[in-house]
Protein backbone atom coordinates (compact mmCIF):
# COMPACT_ATOMS: atom_id res chain seq x y z
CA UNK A 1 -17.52 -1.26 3.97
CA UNK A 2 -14.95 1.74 5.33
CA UNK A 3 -12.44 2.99 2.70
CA UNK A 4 -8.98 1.50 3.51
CA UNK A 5 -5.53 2.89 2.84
CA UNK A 6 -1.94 2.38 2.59
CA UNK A 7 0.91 4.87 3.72
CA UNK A 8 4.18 4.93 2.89
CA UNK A 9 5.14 7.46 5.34
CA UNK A 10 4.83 5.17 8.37
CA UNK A 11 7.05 2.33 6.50
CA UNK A 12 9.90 5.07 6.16
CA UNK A 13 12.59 3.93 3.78
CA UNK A 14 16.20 5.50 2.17
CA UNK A 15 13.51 6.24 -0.97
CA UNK A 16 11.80 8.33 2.08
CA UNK A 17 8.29 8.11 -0.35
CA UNK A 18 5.55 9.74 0.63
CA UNK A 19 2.80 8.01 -1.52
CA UNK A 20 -0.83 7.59 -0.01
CA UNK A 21 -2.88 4.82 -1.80
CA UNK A 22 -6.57 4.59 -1.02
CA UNK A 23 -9.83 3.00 -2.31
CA UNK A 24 -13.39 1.83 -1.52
CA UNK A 25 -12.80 -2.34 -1.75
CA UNK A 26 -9.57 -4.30 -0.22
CA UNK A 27 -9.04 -5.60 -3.29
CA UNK A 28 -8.37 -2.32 -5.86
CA UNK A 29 -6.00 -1.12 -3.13
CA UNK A 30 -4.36 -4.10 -2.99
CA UNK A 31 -3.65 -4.09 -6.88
CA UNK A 32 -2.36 -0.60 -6.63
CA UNK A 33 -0.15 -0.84 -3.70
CA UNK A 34 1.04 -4.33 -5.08
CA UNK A 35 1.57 -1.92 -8.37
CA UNK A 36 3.68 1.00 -6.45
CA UNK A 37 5.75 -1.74 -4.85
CA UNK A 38 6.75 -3.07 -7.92
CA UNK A 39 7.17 0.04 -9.88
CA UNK A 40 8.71 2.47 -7.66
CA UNK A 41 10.31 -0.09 -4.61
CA UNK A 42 11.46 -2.13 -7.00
CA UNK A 43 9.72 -5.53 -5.50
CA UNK A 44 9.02 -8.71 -6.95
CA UNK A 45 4.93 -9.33 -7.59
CA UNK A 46 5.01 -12.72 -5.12
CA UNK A 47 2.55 -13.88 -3.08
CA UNK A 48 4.66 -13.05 -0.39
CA UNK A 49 4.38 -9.87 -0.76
CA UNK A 50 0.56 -9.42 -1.87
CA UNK A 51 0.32 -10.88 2.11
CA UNK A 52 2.69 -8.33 3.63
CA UNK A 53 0.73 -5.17 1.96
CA UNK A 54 -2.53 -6.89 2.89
CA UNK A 55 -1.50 -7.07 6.13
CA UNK A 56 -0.56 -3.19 6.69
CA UNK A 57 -3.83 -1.80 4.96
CA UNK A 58 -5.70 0.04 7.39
CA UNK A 59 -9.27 1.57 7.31
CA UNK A 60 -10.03 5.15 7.25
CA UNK A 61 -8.14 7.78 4.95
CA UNK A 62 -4.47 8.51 5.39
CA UNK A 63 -3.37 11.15 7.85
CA UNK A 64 -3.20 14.94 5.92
């Protein structure tokens, strides 16, 4: 299975974040990036959400 990832860079926002998230299974990423979007975005842990990050990870690493 590839290594997926999550970039905040290409979602800019006023926070203008710069956080890279990536791991070896959909699943951990999904946990963390559900996890940054909580902590530092200040998002509500829905459903709703889990489906929109799911959505945007990609597969790879994140550009340098």
């Amino acid at each position: 299975m590839p290594r997926k990832y999550s970039d905040c860079r290409a979602y800019p926002s006023e926070m203008k974040c710069t956080v890279a998230l990536s791991a070896d299974s959909e699943q951990e990423l999904l946990e963390a990036a559900v996890q940054h979007a909580v902590a530092v975005h200040r998002h509500q842990d829905t459903p709703e959400l889990r489906q929109q990050l799911k959505s945007i990870l990609k597969d790879g690493a994140p550009p340098a």
